[in-house]
N, C-alpha and C. Protein backbone atom coordinates (compact mmCIF):
# COMPACT_ATOMS: atom_id res chain seq x y z
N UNK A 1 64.97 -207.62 59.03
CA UNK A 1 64.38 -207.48 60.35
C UNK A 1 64.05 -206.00 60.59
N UNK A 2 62.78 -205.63 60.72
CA UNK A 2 62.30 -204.50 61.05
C UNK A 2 63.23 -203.54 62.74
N UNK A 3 63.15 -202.53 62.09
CA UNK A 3 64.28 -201.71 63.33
C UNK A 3 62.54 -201.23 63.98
N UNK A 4 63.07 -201.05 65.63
CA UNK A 4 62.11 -200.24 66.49
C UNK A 4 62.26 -198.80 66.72
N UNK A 5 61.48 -197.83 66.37
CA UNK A 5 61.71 -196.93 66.53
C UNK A 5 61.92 -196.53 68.09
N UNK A 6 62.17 -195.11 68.34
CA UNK A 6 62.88 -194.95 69.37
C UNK A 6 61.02 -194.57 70.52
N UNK A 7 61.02 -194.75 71.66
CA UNK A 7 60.43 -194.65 72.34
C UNK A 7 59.64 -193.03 72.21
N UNK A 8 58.01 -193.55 72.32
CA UNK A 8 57.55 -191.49 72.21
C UNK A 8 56.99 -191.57 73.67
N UNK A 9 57.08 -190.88 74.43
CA UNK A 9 57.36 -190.78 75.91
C UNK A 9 56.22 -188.89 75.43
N UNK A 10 55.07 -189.04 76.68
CA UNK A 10 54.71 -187.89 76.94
C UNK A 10 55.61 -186.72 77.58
N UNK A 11 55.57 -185.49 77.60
CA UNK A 11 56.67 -184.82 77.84
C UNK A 11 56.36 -184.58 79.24
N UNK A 12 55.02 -184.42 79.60
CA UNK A 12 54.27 -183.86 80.50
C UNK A 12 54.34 -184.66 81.71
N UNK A 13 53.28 -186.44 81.30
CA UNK A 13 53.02 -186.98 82.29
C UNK A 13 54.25 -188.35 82.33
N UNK A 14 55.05 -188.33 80.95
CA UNK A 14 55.93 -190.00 81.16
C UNK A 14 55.04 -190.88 80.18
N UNK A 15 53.83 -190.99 79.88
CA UNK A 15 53.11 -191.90 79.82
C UNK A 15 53.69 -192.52 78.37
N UNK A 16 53.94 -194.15 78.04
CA UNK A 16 54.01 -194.05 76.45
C UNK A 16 53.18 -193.58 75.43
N UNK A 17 53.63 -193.32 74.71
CA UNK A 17 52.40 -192.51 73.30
C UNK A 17 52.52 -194.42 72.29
N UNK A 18 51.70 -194.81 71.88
CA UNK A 18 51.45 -195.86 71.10
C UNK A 18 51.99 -196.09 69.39
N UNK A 19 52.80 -196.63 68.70
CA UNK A 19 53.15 -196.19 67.69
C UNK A 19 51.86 -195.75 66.86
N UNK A 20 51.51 -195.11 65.48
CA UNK A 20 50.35 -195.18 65.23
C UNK A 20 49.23 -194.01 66.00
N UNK A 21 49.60 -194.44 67.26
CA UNK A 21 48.56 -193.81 67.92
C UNK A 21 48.27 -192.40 67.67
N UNK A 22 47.16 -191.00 68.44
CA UNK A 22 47.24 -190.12 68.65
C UNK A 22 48.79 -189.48 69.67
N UNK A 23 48.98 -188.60 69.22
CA UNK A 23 49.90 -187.64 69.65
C UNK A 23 49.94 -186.13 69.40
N UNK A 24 50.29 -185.03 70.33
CA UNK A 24 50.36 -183.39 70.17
C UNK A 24 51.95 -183.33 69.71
N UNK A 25 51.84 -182.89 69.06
CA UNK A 25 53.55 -182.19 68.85
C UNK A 25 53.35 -180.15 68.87
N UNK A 26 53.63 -179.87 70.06
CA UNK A 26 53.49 -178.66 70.77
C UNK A 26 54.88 -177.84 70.42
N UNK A 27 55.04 -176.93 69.56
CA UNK A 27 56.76 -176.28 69.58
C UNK A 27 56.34 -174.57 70.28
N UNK A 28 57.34 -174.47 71.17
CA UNK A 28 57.44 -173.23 71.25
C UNK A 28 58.48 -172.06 70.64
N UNK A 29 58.04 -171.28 70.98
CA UNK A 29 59.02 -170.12 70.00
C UNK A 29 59.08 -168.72 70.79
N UNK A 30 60.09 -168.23 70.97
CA UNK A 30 60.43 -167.19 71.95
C UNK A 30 61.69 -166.57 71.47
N UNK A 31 61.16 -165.20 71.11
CA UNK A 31 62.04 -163.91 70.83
C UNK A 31 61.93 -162.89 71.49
N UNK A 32 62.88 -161.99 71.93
CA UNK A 32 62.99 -161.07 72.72
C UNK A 32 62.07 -160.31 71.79
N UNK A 33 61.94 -159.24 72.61
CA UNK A 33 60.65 -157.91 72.08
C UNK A 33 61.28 -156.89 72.19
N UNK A 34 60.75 -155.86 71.44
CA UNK A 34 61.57 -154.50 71.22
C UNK A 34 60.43 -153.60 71.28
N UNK A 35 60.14 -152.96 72.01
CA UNK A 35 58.53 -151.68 72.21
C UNK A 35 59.14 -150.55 71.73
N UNK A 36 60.48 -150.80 70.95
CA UNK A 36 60.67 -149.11 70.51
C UNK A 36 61.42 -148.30 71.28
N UNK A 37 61.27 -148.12 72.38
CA UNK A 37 62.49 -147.16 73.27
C UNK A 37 64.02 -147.63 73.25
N UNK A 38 64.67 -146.13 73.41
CA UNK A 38 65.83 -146.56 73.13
C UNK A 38 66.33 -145.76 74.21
N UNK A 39 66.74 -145.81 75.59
CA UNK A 39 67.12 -144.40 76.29
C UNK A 39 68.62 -143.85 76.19
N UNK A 40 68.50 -143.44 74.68
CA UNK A 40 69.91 -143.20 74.03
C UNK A 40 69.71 -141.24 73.57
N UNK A 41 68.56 -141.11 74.33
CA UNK A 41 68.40 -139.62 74.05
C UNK A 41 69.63 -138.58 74.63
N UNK A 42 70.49 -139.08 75.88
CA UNK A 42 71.02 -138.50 76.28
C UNK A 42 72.43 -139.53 76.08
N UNK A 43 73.69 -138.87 75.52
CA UNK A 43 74.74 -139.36 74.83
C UNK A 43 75.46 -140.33 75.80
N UNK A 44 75.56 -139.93 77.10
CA UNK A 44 76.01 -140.50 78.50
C UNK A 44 75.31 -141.94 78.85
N UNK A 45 74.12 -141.72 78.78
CA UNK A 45 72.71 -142.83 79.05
C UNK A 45 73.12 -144.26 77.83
N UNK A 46 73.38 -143.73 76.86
CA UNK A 46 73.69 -144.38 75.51
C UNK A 46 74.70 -145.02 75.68
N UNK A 47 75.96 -144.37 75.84
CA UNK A 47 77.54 -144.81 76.27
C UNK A 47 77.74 -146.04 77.25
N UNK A 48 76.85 -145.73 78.23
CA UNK A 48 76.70 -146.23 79.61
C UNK A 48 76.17 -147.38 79.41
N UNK A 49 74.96 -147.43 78.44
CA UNK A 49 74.51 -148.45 78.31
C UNK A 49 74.76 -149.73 77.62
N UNK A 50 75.24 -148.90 76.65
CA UNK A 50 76.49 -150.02 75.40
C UNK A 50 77.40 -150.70 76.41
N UNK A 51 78.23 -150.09 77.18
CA UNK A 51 79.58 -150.46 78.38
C UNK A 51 79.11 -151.47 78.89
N UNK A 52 77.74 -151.33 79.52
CA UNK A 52 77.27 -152.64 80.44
C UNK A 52 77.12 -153.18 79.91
N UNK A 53 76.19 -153.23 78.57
CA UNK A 53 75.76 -154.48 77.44
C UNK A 53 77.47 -154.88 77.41
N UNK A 54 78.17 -154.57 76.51
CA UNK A 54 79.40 -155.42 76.50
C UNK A 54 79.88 -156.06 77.37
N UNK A 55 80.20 -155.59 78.88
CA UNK A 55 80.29 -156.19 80.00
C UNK A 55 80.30 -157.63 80.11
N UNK A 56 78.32 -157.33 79.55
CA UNK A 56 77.70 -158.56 80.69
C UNK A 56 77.93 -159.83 79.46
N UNK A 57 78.21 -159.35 78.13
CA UNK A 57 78.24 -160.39 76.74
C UNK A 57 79.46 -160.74 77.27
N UNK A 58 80.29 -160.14 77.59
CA UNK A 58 81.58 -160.77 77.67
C UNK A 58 81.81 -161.85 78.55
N UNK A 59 81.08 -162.15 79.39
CA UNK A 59 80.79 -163.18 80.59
C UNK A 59 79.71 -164.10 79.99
N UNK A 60 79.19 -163.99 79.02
CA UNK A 60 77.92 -165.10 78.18
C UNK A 60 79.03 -165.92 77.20
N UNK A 61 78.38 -166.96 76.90
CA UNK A 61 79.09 -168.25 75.66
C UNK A 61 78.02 -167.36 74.47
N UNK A 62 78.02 -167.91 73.48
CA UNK A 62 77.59 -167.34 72.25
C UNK A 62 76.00 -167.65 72.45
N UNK A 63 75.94 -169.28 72.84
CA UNK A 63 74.64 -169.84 73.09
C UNK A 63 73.69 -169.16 73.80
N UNK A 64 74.27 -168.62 75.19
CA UNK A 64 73.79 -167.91 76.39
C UNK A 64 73.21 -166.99 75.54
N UNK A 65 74.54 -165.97 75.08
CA UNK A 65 73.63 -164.93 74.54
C UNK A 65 72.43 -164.91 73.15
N UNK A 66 72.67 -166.12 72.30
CA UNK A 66 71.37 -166.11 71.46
C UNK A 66 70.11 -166.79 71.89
N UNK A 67 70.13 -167.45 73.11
CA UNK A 67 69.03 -167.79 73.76
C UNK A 67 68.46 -166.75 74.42
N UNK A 68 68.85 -165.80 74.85
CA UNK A 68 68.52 -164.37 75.18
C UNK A 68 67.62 -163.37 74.30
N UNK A 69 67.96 -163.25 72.89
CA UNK A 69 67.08 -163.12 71.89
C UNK A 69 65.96 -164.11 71.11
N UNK A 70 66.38 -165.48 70.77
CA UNK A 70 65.61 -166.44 70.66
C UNK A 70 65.86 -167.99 70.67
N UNK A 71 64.42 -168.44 70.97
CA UNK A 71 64.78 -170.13 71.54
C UNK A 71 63.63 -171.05 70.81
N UNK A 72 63.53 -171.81 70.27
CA UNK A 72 62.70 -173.06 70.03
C UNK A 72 63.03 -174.38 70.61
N UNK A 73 61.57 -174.87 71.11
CA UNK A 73 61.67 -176.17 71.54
C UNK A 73 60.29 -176.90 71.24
N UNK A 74 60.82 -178.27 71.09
CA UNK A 74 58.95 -179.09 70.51
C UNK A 74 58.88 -179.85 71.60
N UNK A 75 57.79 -180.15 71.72
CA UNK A 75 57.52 -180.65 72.53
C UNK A 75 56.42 -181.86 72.37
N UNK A 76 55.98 -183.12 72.95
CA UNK A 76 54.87 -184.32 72.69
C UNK A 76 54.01 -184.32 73.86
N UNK A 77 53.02 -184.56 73.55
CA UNK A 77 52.30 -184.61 74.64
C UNK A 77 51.04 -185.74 73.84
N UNK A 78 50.80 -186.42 75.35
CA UNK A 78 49.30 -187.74 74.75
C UNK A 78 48.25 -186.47 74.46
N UNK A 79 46.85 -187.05 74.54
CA UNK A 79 46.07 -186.21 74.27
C UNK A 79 45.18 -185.76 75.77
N UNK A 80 45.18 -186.23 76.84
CA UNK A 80 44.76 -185.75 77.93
C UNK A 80 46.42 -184.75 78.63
N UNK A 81 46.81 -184.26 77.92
CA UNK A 81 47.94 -183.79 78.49
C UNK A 81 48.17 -182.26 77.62
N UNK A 82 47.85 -183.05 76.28
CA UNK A 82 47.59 -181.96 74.88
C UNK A 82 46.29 -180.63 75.58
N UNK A 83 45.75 -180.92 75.92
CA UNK A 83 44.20 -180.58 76.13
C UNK A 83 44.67 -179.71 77.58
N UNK A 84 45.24 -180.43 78.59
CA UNK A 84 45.47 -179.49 79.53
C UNK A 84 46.17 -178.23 79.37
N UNK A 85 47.53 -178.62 78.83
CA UNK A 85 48.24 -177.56 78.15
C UNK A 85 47.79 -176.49 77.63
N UNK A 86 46.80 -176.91 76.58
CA UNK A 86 45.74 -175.83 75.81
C UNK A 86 44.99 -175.04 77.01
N UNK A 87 44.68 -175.62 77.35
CA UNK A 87 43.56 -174.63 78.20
C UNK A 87 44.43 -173.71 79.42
N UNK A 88 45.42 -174.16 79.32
CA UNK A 88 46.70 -172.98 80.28
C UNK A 88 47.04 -171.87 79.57
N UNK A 89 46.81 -172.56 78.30
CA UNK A 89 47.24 -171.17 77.50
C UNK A 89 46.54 -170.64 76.93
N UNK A 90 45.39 -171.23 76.62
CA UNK A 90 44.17 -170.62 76.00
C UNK A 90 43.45 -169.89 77.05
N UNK A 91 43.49 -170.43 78.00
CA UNK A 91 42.79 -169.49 79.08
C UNK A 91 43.22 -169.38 80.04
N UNK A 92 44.21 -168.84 80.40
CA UNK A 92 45.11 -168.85 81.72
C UNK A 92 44.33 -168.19 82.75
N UNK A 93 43.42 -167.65 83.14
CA UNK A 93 42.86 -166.85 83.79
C UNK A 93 42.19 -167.92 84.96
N UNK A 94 41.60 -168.54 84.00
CA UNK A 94 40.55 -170.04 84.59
C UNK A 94 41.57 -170.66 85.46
N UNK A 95 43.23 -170.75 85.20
CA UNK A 95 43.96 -171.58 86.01
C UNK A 95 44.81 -170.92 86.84
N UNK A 96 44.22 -169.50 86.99
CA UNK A 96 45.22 -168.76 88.22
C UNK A 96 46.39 -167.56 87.47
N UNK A 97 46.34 -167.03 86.39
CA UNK A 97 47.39 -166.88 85.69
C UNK A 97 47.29 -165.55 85.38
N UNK A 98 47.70 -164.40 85.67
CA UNK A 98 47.12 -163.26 84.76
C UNK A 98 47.81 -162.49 83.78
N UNK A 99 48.41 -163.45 83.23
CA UNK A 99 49.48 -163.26 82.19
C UNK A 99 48.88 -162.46 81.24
């Protein structure tokens, strides 16, 4: 007897996705950024700054803090949902955005 796979559910709108059918599989990916400065020019500034960094880790779970540097997630979307998405990010400007 054939098993059913598990339900593909749009992420966006709910809608079912069809087995077979079209589907987006959308992943994102997000790492902290580093522009190079370090305001460790002055030994105090440096000290000071390490103290708080430890601080505030010490109050984070491990998770907390590597989601802080980086995160992946996938995501499904039908194809009128695929398409909106795109154009938020392809052209955010058109939808209010001035990212």
């Amino acid at each position: 007897m054939p098993v059913n796979p598990p339900a593909r559910i749009c992420f966006r709108c709910g809608a079912q996705l069809i087995a077979g059918g079209l589907a987006y599989q959308v992943r994102v990916e997000m790492s902290a950024d580093f522009d190079g400065y370090l305001d460790g020019d002055i030994y105090a500034n440096s000290l000071a700054a390490m103290q708080t960094a430890l601080q505030a880790a010490a109050t984070e779970s491990e998770e907390e803090l590597n989601d802080q540097v980086h995160r992946e997630r996938k995501f499904l979307f039908c194809h009128i949902c695929a398409e909106q998405v795109w154009n938020i990010v392809a052209r955010p400007s058109v939808y209010g955005f001035n990212g």
